[in-house]
PDB file of N, CA and C in Angstrom:
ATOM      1  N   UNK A   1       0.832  -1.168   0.000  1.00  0.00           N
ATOM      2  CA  UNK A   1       0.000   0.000   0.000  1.00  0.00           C
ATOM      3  C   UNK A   1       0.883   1.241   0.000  1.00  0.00           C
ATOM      4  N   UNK A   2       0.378   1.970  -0.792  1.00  0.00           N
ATOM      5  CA  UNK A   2       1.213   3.655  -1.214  1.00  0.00           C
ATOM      6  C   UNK A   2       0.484   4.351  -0.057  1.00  0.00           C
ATOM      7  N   UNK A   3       1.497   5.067   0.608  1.00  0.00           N
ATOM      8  CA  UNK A   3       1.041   5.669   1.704  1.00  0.00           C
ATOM      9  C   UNK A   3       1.602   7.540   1.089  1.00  0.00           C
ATOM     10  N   UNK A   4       1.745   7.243   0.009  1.00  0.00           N
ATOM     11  CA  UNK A   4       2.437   9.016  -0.639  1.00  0.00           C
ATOM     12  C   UNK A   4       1.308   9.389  -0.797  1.00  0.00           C
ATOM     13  N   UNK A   5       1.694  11.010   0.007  1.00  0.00           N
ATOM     14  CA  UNK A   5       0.281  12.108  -0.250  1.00  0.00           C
ATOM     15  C   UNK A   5      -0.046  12.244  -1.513  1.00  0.00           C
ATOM     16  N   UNK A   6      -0.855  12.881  -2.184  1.00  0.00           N
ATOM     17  CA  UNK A   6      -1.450  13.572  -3.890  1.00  0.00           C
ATOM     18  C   UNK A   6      -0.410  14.253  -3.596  1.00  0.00           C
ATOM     19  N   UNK A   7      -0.208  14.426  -4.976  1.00  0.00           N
ATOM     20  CA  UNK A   7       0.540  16.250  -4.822  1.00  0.00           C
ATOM     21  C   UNK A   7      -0.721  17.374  -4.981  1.00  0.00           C
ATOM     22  N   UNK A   8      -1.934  16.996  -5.507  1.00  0.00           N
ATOM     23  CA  UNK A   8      -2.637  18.187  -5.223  1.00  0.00           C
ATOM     24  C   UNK A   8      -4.032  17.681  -4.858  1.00  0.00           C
ATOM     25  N   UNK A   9      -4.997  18.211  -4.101  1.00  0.00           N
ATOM     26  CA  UNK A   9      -6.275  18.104  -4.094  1.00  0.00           C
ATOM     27  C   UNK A   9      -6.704  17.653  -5.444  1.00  0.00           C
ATOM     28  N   UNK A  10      -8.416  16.394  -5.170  1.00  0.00           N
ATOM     29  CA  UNK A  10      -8.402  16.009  -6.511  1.00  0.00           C
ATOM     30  C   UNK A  10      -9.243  16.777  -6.876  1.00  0.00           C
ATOM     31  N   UNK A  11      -9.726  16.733  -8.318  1.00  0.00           N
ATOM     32  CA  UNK A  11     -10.836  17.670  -9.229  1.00  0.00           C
ATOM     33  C   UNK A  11     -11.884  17.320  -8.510  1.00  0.00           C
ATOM     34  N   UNK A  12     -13.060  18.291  -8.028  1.00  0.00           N
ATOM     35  CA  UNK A  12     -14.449  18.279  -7.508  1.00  0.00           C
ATOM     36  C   UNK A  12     -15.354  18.064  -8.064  1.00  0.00           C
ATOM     37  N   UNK A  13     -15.683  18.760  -9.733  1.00  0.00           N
ATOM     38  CA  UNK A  13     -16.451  18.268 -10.662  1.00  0.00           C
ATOM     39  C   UNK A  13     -17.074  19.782 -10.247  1.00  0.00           C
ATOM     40  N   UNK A  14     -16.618  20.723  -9.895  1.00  0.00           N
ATOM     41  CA  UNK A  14     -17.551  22.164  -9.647  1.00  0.00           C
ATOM     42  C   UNK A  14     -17.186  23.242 -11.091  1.00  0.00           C
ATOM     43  N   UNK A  15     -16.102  22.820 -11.804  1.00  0.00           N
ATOM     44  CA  UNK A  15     -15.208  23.550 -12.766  1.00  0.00           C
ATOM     45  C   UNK A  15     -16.774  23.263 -13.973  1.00  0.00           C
ATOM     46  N   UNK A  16     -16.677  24.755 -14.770  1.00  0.00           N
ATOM     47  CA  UNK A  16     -17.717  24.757 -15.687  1.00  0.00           C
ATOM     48  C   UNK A  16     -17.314  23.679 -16.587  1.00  0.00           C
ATOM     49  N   UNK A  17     -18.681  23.329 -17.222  1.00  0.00           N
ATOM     50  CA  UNK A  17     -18.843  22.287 -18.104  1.00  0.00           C
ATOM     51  C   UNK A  17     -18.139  22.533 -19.289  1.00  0.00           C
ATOM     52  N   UNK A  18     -18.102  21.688 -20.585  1.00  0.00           N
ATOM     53  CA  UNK A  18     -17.540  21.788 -21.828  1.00  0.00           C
ATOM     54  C   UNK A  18     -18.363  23.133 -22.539  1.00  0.00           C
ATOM     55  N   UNK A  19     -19.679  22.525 -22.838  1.00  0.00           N
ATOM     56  CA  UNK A  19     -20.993  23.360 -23.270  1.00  0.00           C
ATOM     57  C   UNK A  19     -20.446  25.030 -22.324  1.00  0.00           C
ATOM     58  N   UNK A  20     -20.450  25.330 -21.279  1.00  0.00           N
ATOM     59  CA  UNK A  20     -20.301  26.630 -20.778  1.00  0.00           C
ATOM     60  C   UNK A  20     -18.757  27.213 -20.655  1.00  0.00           C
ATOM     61  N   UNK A  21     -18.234  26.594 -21.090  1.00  0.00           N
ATOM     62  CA  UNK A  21     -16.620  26.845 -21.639  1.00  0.00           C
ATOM     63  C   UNK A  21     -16.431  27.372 -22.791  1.00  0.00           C
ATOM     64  N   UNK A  22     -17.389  26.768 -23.810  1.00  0.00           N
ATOM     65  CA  UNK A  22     -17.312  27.214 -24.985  1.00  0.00           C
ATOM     66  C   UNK A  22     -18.099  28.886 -25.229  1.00  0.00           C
ATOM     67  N   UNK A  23     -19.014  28.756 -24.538  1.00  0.00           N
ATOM     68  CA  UNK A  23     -19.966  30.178 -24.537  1.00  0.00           C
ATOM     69  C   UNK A  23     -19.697  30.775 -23.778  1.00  0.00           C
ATOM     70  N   UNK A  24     -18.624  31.057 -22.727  1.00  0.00           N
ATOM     71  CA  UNK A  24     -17.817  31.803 -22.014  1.00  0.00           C
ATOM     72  C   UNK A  24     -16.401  32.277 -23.246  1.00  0.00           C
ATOM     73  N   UNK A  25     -15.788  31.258 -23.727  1.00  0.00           N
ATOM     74  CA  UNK A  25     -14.679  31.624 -24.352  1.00  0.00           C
ATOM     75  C   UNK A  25     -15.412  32.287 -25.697  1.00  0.00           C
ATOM     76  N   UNK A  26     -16.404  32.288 -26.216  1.00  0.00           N
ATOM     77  CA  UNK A  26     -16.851  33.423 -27.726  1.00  0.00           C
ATOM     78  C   UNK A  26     -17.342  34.404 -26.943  1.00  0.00           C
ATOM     79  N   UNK A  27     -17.300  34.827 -25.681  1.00  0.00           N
ATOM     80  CA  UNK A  27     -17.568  36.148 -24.900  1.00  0.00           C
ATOM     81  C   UNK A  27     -16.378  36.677 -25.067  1.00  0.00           C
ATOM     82  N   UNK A  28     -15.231  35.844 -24.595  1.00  0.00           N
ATOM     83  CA  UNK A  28     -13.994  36.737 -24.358  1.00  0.00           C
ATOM     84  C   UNK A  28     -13.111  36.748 -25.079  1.00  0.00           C
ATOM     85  N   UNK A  29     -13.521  36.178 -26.498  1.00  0.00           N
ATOM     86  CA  UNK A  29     -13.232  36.044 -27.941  1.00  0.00           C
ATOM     87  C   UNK A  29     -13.534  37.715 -28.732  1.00  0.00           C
ATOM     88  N   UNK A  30     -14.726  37.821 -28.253  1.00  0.00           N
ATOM     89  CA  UNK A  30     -15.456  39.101 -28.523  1.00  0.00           C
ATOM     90  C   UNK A  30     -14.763  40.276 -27.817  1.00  0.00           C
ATOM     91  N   UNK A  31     -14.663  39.985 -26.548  1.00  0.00           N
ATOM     92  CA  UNK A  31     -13.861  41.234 -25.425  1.00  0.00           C
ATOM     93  C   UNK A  31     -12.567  41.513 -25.941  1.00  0.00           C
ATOM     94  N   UNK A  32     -11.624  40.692 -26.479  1.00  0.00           N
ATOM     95  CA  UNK A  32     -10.195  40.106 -26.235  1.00  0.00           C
ATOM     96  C   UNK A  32      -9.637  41.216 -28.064  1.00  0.00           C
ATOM     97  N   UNK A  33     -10.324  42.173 -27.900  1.00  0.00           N
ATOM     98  CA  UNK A  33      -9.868  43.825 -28.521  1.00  0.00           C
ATOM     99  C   UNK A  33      -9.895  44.555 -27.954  1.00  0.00           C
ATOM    100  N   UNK A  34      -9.199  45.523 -28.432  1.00  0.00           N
ATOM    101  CA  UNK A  34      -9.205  46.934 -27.151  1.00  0.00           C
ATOM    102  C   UNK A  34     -10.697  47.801 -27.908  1.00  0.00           C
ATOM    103  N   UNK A  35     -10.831  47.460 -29.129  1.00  0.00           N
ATOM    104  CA  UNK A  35     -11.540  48.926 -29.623  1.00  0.00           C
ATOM    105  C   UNK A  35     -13.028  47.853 -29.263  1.00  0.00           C
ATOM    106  N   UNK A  36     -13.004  47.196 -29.212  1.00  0.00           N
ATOM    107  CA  UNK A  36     -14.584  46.056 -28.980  1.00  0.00           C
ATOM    108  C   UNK A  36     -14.786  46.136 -27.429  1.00  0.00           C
ATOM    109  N   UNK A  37     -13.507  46.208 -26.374  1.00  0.00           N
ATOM    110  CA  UNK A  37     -13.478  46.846 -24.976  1.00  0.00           C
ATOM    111  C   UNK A  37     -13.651  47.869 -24.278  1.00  0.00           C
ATOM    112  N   UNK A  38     -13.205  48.509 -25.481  1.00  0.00           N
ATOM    113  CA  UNK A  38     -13.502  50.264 -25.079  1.00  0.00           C
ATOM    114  C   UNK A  38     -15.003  50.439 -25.435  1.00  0.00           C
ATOM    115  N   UNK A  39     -15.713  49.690 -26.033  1.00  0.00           N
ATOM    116  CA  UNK A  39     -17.034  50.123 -26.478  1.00  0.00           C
ATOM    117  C   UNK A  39     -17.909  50.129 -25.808  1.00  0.00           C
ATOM    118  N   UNK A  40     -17.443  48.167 -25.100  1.00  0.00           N
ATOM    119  CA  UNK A  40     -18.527  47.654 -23.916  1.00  0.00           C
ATOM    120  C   UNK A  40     -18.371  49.191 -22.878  1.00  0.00           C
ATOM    121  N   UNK A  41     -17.193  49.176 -22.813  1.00  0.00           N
ATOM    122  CA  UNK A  41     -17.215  50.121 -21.464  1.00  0.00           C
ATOM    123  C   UNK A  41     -17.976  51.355 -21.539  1.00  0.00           C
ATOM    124  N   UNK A  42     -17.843  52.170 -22.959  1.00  0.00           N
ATOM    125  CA  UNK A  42     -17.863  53.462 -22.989  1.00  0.00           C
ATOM    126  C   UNK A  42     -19.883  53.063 -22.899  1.00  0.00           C
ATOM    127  N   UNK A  43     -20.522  51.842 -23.925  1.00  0.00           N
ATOM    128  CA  UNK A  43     -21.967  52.024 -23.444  1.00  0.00           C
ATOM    129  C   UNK A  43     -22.265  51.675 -22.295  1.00  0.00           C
ATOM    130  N   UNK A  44     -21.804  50.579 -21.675  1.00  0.00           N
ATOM    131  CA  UNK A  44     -21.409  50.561 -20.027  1.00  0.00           C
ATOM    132  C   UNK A  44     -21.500  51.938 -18.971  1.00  0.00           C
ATOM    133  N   UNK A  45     -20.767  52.523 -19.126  1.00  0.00           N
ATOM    134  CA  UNK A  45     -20.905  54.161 -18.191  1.00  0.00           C
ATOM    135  C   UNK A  45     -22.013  54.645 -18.614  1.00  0.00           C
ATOM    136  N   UNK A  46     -22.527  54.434 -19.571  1.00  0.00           N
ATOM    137  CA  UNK A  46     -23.193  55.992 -19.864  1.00  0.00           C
ATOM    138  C   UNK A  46     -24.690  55.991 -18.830  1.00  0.00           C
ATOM    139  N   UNK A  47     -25.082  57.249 -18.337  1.00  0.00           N
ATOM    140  CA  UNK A  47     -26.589  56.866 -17.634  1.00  0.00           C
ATOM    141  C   UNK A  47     -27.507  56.566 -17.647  1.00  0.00           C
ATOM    142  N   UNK A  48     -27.668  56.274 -18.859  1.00  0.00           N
ATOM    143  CA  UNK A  48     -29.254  55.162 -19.202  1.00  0.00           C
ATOM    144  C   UNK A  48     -28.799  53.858 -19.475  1.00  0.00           C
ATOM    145  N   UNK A  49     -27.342  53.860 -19.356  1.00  0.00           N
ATOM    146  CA  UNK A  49     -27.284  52.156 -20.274  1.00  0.00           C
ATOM    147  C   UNK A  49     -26.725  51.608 -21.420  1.00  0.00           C
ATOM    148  N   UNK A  50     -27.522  52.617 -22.512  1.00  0.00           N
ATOM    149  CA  UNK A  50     -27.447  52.620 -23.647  1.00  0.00           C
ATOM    150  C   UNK A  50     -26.721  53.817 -24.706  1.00  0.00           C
ATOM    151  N   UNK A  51     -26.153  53.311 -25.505  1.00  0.00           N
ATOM    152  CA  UNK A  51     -25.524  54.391 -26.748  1.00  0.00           C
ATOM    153  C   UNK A  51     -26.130  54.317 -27.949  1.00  0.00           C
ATOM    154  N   UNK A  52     -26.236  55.200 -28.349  1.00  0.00           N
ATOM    155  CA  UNK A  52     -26.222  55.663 -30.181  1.00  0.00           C
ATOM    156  C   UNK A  52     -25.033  55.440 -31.237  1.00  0.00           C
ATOM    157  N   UNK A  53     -24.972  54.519 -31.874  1.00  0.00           N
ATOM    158  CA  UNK A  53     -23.985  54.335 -32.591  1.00  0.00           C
ATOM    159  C   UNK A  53     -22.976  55.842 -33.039  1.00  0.00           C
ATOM    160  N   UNK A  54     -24.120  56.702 -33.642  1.00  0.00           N
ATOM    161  CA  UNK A  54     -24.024  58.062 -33.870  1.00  0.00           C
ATOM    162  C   UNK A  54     -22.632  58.772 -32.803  1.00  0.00           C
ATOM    163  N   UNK A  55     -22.935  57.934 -31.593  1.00  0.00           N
ATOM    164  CA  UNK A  55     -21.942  58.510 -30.574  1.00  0.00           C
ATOM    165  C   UNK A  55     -20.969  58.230 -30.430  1.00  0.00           C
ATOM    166  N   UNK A  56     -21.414  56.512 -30.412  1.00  0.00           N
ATOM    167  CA  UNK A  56     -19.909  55.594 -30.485  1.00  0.00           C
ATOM    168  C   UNK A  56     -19.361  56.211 -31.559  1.00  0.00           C
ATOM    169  N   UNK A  57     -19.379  56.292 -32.811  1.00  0.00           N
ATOM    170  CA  UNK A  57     -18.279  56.717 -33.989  1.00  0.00           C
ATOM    171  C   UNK A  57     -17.528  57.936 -33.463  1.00  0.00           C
ATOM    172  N   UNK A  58     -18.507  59.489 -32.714  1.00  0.00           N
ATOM    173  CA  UNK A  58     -17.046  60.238 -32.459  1.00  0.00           C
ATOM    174  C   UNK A  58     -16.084  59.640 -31.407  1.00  0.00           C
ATOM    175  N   UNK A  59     -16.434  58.448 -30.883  1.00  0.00           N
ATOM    176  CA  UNK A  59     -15.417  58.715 -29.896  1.00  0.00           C
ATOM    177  C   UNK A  59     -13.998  57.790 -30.686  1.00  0.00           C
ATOM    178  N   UNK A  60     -13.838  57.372 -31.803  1.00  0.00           N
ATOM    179  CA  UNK A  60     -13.110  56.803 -32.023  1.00  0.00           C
ATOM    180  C   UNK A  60     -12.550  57.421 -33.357  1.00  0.00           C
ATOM    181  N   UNK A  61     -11.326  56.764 -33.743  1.00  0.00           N
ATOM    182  CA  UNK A  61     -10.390  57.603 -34.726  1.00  0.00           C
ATOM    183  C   UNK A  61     -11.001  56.327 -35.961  1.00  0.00           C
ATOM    184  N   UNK A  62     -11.740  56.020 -35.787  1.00  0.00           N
ATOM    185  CA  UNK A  62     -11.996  55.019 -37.121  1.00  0.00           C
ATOM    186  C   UNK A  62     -13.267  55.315 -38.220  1.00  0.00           C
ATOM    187  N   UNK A  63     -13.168  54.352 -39.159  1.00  0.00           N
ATOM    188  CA  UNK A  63     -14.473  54.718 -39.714  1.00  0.00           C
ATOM    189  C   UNK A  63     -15.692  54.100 -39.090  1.00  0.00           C
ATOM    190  N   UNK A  64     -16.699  54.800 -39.797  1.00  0.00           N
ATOM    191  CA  UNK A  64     -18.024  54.234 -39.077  1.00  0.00           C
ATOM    192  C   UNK A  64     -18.266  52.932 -39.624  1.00  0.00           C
ATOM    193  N   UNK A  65     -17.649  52.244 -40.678  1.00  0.00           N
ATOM    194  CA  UNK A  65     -17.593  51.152 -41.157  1.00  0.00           C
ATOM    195  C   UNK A  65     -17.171  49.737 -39.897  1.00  0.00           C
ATOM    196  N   UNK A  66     -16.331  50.546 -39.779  1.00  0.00           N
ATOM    197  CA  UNK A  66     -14.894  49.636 -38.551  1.00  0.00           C
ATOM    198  C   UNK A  66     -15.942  49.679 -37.630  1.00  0.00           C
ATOM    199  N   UNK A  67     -16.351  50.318 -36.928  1.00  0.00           N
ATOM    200  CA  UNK A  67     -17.171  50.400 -35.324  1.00  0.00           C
ATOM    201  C   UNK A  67     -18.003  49.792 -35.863  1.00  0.00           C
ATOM    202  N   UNK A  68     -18.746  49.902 -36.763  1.00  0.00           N
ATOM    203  CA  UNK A  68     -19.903  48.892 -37.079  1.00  0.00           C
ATOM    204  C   UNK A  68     -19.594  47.446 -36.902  1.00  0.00           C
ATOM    205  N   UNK A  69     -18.729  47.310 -37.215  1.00  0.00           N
ATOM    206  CA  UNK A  69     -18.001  45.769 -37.730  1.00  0.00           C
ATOM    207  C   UNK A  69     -17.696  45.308 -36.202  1.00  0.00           C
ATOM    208  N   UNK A  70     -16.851  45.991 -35.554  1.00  0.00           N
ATOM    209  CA  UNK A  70     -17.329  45.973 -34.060  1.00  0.00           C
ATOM    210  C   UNK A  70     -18.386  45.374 -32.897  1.00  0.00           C
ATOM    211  N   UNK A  71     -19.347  46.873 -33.645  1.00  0.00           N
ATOM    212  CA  UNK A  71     -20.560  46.475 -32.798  1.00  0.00           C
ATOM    213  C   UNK A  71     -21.376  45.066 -32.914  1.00  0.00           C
ATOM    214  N   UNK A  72     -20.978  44.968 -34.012  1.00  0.00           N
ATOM    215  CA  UNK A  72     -22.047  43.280 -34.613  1.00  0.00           C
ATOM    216  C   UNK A  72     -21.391  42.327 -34.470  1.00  0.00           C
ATOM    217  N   UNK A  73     -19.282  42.007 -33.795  1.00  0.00           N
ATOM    218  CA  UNK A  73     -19.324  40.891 -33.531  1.00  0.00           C
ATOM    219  C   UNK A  73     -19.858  40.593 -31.808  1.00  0.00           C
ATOM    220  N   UNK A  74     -19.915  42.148 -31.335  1.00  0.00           N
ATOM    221  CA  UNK A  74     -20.321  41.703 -29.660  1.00  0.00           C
ATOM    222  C   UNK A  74     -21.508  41.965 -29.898  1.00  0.00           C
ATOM    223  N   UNK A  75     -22.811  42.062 -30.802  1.00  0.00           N
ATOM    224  CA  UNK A  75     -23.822  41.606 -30.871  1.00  0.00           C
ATOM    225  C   UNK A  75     -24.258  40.360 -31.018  1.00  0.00           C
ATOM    226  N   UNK A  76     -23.229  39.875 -31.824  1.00  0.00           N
ATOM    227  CA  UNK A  76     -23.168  38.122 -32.482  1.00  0.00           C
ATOM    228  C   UNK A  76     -22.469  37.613 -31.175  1.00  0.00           C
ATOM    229  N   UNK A  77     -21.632  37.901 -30.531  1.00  0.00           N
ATOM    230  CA  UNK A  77     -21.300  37.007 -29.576  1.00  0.00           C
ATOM    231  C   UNK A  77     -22.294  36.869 -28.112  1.00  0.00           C
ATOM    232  N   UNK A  78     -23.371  37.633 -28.400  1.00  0.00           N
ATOM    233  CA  UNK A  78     -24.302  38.263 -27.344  1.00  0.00           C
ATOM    234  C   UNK A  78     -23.830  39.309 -26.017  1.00  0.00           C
ATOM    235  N   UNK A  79     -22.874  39.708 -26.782  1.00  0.00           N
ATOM    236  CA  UNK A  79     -21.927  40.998 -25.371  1.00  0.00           C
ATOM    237  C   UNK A  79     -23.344  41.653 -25.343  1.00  0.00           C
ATOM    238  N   UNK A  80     -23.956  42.309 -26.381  1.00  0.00           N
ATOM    239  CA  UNK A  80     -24.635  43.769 -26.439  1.00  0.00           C
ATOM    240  C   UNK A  80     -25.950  43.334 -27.295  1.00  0.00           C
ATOM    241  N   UNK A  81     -26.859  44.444 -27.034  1.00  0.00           N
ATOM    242  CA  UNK A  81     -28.252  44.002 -27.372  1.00  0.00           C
ATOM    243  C   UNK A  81     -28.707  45.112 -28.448  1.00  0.00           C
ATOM    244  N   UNK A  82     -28.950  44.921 -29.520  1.00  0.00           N
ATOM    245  CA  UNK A  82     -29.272  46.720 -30.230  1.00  0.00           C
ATOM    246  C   UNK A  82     -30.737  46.515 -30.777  1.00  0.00           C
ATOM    247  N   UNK A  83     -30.858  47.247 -30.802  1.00  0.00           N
ATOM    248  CA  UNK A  83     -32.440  48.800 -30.899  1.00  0.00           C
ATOM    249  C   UNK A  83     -32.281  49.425 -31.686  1.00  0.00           C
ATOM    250  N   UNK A  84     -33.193  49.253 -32.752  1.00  0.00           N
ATOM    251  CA  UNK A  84     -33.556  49.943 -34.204  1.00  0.00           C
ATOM    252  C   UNK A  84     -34.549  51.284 -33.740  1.00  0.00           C
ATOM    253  N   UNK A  85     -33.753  52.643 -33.697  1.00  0.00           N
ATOM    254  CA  UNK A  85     -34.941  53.624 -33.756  1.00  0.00           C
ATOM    255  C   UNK A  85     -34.777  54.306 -34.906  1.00  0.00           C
ATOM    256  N   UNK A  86     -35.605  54.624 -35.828  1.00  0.00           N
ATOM    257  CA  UNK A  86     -35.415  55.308 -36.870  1.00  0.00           C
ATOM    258  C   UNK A  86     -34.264  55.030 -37.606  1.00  0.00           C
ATOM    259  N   UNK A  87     -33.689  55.564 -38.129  1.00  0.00           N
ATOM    260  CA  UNK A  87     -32.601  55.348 -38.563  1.00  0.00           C
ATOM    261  C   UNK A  87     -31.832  55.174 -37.461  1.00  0.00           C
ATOM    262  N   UNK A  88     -31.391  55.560 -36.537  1.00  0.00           N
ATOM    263  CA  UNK A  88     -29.845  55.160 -35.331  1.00  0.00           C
ATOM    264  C   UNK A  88     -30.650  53.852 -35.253  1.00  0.00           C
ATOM    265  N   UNK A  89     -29.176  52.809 -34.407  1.00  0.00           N
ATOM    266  CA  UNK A  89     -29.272  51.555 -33.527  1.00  0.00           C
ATOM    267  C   UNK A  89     -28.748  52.250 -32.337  1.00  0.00           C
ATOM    268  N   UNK A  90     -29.256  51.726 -31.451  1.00  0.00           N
ATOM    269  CA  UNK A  90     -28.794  51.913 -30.200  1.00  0.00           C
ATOM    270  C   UNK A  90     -28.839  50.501 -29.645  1.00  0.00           C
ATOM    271  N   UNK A  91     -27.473  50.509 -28.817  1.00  0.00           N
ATOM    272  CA  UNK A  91     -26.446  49.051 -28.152  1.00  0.00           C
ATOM    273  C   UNK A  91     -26.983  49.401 -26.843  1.00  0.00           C
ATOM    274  N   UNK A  92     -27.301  48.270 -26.291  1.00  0.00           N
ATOM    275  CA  UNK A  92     -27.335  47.623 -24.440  1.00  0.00           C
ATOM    276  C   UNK A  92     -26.187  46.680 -24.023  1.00  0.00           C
ATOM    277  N   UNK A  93     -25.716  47.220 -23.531  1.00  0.00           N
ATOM    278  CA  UNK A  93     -24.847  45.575 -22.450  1.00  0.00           C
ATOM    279  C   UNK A  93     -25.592  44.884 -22.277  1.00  0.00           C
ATOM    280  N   UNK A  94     -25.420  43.163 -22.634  1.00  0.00           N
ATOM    281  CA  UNK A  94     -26.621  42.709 -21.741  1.00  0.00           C
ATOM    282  C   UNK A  94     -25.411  42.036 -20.480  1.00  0.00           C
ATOM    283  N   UNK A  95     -26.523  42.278 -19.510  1.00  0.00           N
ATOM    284  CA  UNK A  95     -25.588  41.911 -18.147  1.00  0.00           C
ATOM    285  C   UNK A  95     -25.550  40.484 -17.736  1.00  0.00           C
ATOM    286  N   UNK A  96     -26.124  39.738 -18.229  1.00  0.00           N
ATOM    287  CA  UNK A  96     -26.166  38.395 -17.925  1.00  0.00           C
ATOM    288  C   UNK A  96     -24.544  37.805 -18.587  1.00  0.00           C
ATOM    289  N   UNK A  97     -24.216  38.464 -20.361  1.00  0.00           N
ATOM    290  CA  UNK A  97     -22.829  38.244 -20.569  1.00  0.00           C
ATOM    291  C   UNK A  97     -21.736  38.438 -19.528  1.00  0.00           C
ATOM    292  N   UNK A  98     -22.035  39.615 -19.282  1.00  0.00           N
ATOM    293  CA  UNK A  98     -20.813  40.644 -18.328  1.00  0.00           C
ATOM    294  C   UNK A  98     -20.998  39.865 -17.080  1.00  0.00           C
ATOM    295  N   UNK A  99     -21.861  38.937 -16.535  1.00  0.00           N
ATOM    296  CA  UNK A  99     -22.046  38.182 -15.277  1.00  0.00           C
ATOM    297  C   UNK A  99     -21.198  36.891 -15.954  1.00  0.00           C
ATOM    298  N   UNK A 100     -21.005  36.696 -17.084  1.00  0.00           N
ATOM    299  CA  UNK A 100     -20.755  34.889 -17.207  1.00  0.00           C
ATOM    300  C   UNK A 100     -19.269  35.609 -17.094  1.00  0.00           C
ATOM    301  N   UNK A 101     -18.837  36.653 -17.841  1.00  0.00           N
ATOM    302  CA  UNK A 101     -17.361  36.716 -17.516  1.00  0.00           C
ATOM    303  C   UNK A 101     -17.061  36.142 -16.417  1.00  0.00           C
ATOM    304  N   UNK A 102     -17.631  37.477 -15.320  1.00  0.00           N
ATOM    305  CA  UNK A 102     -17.000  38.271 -13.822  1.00  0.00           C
ATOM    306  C   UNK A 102     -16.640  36.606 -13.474  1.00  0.00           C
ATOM    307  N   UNK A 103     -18.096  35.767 -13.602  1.00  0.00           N
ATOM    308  CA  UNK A 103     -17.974  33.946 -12.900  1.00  0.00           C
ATOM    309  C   UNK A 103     -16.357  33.723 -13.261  1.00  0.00           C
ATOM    310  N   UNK A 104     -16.212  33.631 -14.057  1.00  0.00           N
ATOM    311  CA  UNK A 104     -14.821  33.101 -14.332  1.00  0.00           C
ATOM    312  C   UNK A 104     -13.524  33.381 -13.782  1.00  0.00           C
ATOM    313  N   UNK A 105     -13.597  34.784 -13.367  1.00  0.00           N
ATOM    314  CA  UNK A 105     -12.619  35.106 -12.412  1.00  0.00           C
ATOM    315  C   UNK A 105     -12.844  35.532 -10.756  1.00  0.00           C
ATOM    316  N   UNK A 106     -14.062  34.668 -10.986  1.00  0.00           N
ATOM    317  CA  UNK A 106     -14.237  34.874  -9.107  1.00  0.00           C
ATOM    318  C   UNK A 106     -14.447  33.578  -8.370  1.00  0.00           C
ATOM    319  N   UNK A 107     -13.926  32.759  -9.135  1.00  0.00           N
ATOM    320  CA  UNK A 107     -13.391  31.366  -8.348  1.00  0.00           C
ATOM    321  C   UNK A 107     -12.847  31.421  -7.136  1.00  0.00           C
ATOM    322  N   UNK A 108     -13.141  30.831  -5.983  1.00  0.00           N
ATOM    323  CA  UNK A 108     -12.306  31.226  -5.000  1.00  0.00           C
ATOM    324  C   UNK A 108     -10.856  30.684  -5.053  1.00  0.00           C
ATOM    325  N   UNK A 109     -10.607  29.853  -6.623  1.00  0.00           N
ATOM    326  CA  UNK A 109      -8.894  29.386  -6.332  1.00  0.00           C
ATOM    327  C   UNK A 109      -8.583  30.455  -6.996  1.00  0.00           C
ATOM    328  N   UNK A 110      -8.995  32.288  -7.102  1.00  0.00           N
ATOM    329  CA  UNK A 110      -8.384  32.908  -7.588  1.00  0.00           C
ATOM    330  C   UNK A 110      -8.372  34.136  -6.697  1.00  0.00           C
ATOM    331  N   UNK A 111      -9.229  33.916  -5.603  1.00  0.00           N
ATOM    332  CA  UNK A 111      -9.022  34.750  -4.417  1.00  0.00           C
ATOM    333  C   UNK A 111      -7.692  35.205  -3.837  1.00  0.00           C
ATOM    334  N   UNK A 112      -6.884  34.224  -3.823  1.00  0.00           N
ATOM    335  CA  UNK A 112      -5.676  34.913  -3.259  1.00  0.00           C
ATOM    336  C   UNK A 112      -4.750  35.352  -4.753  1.00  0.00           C
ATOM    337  N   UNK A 113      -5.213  35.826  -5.640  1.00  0.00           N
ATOM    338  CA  UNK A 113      -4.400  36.194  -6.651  1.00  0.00           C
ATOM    339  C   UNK A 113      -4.952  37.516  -6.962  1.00  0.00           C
ATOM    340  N   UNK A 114      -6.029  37.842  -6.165  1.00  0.00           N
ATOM    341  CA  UNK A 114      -6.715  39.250  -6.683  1.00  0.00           C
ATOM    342  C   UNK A 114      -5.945  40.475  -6.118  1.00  0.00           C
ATOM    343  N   UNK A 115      -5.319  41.658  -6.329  1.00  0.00           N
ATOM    344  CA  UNK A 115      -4.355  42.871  -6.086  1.00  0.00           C
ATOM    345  C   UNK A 115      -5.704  43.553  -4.975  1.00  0.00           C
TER     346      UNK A 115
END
């Protein structure tokens, strides 16, 4: 009989599934740009929630082509939710995405790694 400790605690079976691995990683597939990051954030702050594309374009040095292209892969990845008014779209965070992130880095085996 082996009387040698593990070297580590064994797996619990609490670690997300395959299925929610995959739809966590095309979230942060989507995030994992700065100008697709800066976007969440900038409609993120604002005080209703929501932006006007119209708005998003001044804040960036690009064309309105590019931000578009943008906005529709974190629409397609389900980051953001958009609203046809008249002619503008207007983008929502949806927060249930921005919740599957945060899960991922609030494991408690990452508690003692947080600054």
């Amino acid at each position: 009989m082996d009387d040698t400790p593990a070297c580590c605690p064994p797996v619990d079976g609490t670690a997300m599934s395959t299925a929610r691995a995959a739809e966590v990683a095309a979230l942060l597939k989507a995030l994992a740009d700065p100008v697709r990051l800066r976007l969440v954030s900038l409609i993120a702050s604002t005080g209703t929630g929501e932006a006007c594309v119209c708005d998003l374009n001044e804040a960036f040095e690009l064309t309105q082509a590019t931000v578009s292209h943008h906005l529709k892969v974190l629409q397609t990845a389900g980051v953001l939710e958009r609203e046809k008014r008249g002619v503008w779209a207007y983008y929502r965070v949806r927060p249930e995405a921005l919740a599957a992130v945060a899960d991922v880095f609030s494991s408690p085996a990452l508690a003692g790694v947080r600054a």
